[in-house]
Protein backbone atom coordinates (compact mmCIF):
# COMPACT_ATOMS: atom_id res chain seq x y z
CA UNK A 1 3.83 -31.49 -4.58
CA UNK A 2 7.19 -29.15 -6.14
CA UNK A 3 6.53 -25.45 -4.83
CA UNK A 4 7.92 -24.47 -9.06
CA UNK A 5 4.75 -26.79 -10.12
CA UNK A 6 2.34 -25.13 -8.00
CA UNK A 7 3.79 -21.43 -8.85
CA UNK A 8 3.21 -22.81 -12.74
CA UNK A 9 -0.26 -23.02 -12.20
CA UNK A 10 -0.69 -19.68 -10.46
CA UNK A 11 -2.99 -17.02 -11.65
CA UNK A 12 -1.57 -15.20 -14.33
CA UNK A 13 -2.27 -11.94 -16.63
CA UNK A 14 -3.16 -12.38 -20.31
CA UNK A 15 -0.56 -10.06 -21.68
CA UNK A 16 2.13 -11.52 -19.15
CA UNK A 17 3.32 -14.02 -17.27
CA UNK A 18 2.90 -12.35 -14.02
CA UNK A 19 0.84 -13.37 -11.05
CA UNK A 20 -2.99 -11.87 -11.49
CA UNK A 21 -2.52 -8.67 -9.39
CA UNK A 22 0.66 -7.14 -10.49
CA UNK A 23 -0.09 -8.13 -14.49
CA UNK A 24 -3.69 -6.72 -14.48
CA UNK A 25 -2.09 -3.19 -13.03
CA UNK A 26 0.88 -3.41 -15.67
CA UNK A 27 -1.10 -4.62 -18.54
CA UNK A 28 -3.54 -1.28 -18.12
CA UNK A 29 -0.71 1.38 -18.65
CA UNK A 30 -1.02 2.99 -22.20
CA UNK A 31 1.83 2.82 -25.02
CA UNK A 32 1.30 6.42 -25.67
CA UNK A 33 1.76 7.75 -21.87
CA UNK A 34 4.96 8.13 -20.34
CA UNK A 35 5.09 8.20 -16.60
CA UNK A 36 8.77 9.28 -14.84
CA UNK A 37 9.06 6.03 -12.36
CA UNK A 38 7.27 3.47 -10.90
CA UNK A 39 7.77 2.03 -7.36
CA UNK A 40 6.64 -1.08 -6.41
CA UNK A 41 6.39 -1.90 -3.13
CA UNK A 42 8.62 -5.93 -2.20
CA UNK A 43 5.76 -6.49 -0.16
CA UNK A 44 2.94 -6.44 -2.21
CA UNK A 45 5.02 -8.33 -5.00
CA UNK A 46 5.04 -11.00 -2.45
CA UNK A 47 1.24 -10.84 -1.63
CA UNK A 48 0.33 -11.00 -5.67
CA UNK A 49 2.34 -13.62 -5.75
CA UNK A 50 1.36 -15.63 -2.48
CA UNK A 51 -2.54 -14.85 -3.77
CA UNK A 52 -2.03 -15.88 -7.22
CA UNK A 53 -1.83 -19.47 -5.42
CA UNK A 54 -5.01 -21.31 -5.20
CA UNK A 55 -5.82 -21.33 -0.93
CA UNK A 56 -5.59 -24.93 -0.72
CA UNK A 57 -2.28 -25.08 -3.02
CA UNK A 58 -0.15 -22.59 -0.69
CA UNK A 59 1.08 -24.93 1.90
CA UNK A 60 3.09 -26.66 -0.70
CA UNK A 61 5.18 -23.10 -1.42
CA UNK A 62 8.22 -22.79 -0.33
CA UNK A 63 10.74 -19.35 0.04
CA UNK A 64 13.22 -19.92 -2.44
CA UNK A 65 10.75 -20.47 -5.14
CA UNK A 66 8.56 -18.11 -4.53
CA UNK A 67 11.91 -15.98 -4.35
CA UNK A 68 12.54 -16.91 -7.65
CA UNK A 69 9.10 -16.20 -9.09
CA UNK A 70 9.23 -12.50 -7.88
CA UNK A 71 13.59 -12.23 -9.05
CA UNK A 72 11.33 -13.64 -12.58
CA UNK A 73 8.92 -11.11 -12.42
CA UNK A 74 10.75 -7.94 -11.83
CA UNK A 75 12.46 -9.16 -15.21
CA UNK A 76 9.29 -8.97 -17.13
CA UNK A 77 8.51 -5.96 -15.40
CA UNK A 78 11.57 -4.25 -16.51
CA UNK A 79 11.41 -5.37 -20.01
CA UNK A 80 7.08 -4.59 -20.36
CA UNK A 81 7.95 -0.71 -18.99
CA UNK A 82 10.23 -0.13 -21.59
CA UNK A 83 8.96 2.96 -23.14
CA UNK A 84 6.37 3.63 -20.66
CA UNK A 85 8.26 4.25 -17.65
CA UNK A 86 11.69 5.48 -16.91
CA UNK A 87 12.99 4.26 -13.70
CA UNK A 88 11.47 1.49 -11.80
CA UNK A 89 12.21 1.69 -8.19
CA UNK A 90 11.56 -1.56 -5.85
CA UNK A 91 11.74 -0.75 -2.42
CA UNK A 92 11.02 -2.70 0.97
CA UNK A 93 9.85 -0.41 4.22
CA UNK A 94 10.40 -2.46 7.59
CA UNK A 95 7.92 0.22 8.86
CA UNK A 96 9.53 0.29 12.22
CA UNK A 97 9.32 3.53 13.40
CA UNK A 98 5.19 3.28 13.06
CA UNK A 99 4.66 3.68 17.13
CA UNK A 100 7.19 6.43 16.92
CA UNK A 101 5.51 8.39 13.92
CA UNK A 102 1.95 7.45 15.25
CA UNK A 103 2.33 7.59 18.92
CA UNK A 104 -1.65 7.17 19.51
CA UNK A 105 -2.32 5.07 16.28
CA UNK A 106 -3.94 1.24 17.33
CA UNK A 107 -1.21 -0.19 15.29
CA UNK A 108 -2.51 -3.64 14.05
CA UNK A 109 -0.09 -7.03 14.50
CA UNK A 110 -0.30 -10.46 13.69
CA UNK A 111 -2.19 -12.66 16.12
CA UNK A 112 -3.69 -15.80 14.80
CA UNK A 113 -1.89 -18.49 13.56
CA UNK A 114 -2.43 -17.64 10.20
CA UNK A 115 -1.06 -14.23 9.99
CA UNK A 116 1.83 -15.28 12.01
CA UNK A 117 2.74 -17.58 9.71
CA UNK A 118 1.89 -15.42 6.97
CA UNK A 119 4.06 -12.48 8.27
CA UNK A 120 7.24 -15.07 8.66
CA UNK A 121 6.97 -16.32 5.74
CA UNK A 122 6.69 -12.85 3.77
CA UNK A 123 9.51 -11.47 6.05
CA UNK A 124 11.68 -15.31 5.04
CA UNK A 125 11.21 -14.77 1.02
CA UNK A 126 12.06 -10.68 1.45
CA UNK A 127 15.16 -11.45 3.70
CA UNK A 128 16.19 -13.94 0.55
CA UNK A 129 14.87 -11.00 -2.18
CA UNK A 130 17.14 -8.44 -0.33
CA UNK A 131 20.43 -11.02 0.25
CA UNK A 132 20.16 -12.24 -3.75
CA UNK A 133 20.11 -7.65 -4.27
CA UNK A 134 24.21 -7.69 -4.67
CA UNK A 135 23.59 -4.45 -6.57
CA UNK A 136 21.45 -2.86 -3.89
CA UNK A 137 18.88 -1.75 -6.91
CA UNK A 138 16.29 -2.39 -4.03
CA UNK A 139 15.20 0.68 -2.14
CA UNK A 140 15.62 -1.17 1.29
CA UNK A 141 14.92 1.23 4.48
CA UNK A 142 13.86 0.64 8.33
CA UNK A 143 11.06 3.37 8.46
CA UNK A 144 8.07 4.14 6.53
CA UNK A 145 8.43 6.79 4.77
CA UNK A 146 9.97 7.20 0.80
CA UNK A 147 12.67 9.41 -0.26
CA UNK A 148 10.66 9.69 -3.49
CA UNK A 149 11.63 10.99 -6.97
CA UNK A 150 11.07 14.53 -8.69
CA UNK A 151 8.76 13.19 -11.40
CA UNK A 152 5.57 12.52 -11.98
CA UNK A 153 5.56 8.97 -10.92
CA UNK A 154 3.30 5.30 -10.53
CA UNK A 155 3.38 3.91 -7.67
CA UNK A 156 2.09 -0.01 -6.61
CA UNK A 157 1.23 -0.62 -3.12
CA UNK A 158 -1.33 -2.14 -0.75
CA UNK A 159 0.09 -0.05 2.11
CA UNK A 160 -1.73 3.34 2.64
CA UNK A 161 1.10 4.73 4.74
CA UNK A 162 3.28 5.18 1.63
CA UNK A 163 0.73 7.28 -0.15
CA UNK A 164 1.54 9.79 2.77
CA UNK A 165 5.17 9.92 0.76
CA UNK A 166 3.17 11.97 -2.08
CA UNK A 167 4.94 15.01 -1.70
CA UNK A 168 8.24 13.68 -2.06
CA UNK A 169 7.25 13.08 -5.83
CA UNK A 170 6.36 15.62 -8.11
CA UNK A 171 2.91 13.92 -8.57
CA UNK A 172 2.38 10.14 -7.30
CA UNK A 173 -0.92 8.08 -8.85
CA UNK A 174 -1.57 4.72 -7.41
CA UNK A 175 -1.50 2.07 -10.33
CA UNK A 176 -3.88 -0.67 -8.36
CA UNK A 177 -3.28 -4.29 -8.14
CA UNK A 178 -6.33 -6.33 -9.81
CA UNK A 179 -7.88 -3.30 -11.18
CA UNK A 180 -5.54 -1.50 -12.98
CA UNK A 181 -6.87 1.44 -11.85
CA UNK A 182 -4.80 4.62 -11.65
CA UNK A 183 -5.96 6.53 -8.80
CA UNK A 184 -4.80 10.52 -7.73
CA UNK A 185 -4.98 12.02 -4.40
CA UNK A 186 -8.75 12.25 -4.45
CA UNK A 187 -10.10 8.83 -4.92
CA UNK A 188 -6.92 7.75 -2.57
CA UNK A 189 -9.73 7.57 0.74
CA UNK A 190 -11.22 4.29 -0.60
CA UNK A 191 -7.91 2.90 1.25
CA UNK A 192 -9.24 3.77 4.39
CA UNK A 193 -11.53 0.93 6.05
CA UNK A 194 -14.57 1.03 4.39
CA UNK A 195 -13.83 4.30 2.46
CA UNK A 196 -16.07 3.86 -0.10
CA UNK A 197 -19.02 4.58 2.57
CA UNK A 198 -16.47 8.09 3.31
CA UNK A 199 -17.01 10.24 0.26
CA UNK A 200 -16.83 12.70 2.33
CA UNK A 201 -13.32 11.97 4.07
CA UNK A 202 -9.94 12.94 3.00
CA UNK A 203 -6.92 10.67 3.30
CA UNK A 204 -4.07 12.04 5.45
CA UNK A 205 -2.02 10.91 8.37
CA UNK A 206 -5.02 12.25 10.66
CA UNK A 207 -7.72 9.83 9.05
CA UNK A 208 -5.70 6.84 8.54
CA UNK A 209 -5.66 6.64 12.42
CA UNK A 210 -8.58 7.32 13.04
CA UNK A 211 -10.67 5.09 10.02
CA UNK A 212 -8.21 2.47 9.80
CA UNK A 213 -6.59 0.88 6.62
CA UNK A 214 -8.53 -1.91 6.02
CA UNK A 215 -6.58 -5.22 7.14
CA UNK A 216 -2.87 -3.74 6.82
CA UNK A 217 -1.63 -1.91 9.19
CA UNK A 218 -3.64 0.67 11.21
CA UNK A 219 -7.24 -0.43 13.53
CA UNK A 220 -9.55 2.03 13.63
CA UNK A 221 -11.25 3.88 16.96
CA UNK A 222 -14.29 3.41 18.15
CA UNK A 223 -17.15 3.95 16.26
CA UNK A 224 -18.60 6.90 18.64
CA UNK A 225 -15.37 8.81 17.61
CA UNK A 226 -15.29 7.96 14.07
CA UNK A 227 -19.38 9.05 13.66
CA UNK A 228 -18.18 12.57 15.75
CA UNK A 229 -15.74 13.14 13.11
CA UNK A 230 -17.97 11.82 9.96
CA UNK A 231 -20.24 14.18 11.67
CA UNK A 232 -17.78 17.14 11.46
CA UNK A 233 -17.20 16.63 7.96
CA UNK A 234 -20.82 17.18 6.87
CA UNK A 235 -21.25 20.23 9.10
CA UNK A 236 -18.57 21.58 7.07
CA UNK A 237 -18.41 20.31 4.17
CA UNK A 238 -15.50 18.30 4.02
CA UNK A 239 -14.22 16.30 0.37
CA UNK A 240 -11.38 14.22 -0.19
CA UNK A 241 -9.70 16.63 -1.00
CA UNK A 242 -10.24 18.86 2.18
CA UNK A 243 -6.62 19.97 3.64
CA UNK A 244 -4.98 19.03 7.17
CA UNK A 245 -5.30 22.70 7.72
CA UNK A 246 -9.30 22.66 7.53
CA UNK A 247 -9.36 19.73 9.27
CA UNK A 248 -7.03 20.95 12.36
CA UNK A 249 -9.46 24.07 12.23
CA UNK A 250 -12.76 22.85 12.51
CA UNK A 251 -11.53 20.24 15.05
CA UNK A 252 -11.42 23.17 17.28
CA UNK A 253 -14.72 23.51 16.84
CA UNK A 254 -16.39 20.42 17.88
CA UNK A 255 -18.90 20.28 20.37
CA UNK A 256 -18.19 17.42 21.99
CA UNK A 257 -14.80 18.94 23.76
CA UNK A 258 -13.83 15.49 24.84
CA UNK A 259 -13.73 13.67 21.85
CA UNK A 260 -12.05 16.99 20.38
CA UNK A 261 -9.18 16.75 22.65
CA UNK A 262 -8.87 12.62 21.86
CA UNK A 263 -8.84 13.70 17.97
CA UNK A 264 -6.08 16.19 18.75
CA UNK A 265 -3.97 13.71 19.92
CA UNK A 266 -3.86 12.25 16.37
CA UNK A 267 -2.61 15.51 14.73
C-alpha cells in the first residue's frame, strides 16, 4: 500500500482539503471577523494529520509523505486565511526545559510501544518539516514558552502549556481542532484532565500540575490532593476565572497543613 494513496483517503473537511481536525477549526472562522494572527502549533498539524488516517491504515504512512501532506496544507491554510487573518505563525516547541519550569510537575513520557513509536515518528516528519523551512518562516524554539504577538490573535493547539503564553498576546482564543470552537480564558479549564467535571477550577500553571492535561504532557497527583484543593475552591468560591493571587492566598489557609505545604511546592 503507497503512504500518498492512503493520505488520499484521509478524513477531510467539506470546505477544504485538509485533514478532519485542522479543516473543521478553519472552516468555522467568519468572513466578516478579522483576527491579528494565528499560530498553529507543528505538532498538532502532525496529529490531525496522523488521525485523519483510518487506525488500521497508519502503518502503511511513511515521513516524507506525510511531510508533504502538512508542506500541502499550510498552503491551503495560507490561501483560506486570506482576509481573515493577518499573520499566520507555525511554530514547533521541543518543550525541553519542562522539568526546569515545573520542577515538581509528574511530567508524562512515552512508555508503551505505541507511544514510542508514535513520538519517533512525530519527532522524524517535524525534523523533515523544519530541514525543508529554508526560510525559517517556522517559529522553531527549545523551550515551551511563545514569544507571542501584540494582537488579538487565534491560536491551534492540543498542548495546554502554550495557553500559559496568553499574556504575550494582546488577547489569545483557542480555535479547537474538530470543533471549531473558539474558546477565551474562561472555558480554557476543560484542557485540564477531566475539566469539564472542574467548573469550578481555573487554568494556570498551578492547576495544570496538579489536574493534569489529559494525555499530553502533565499526570496529575493523587486524588486525596486534587479533592483537598477541589475542596478549597468551593469553600471559597473559586471560577475559572479565579486569579493565581486568590489561589496563592487561600492556599494559606487550608486546613490540612500538609497537603498545603505539598501544593506550595507547585507555585
Amino acid at each position: 500500500m503507497n503512504a500518498y494513496d492512503v493520505l488520499s483517503r484521509r478524513a477531510v473537511g467539506e470546505k477544504l482539503p485538509l485533514s478532519i481536525g485542522t479543516a473543521i477549526a478553519l472552516e468555522a472562522l467568519e468572513d466578516n471577523v478579522k483576527y491579528g494572527s494565528l499560530w498553529i502549533n507543528l505538532r498538532t498539524l502532525f496529529r490531525n494529520v496522523y488521525d485523519s488516517v483510518e487506525t488500521d491504515m497508519r502503518k502503511y504512512l511513511s515521513p516524507t509523505a506525510v511531510v508533504d501532506t502538512i508542506i500541502e496544507e499550510l498552503g491551503y491554510i495560507n490561501e483560506y486565511s486570506k482576509g481573515k487573518i493577518d499573520h499566520i505563525q507555525v511554530y514547533h516547541r521541543e518543550y525541553a526545559d519542562l522539568l526546569q519550569r515545573f520542577p515538581k510537575a509528574i511530567i508524562r513520557v512515552p512508555n508503551t510501544p505505541l507511544q514510542k513509536s508514535y513520538d519517533l515518528f512525530m519527532h522524524n516528519v517535524i525534523d523533515e518539516v523544519l530541514r525543508r523551512d529554508t526560510d525559517r518562516t517556522i517559529d522553531f524554539n527549545r523551550g515551551s514558552q511563545l514569544a507571542g504577538k501584540p494582537v488579538v490573535s487565534l491560536i491551534i493547539t492540543h498542548y495546554p502549556l502554550d495557553l500559559l503564553s496568553r499574556t504575550q498576546f494582546t488577547k489569545l482564543r483557542l480555535l479547537e481542532s474538530y470543533t471549531g470552537l473558539i474558546k477565551s480564558k474562561s472555558q480554557w479549564n476543560t484542557k485540564l484532565t477531566d475539566g469539564k467535571l472542574l467548573k469550578e477550577i481555573p487554568f494556570n500553571e498551578f492547576t495544570i500540575q496538579l489536574f493534569g492535561d489529559g494525555p499530553v504532557q502533565f499526570m496529575r497527583y493523587p486524588k486525596k490532593t486534587r479533592d483537598a484543593v477541589i475542596e478549597l475552591a468551593s469553600e471559597y468560591k473559586w471560577s475559572s476565572m479565579t486569579t493565581m493571587e486568590k489561589v496563592k492566598q487561600n492556599l494559606n489557609w487550608m486546613k490540612d497543613r500538609y497537603s498545603m505545604e505539598i501544593l506550595k511546592q507547585l507555585l
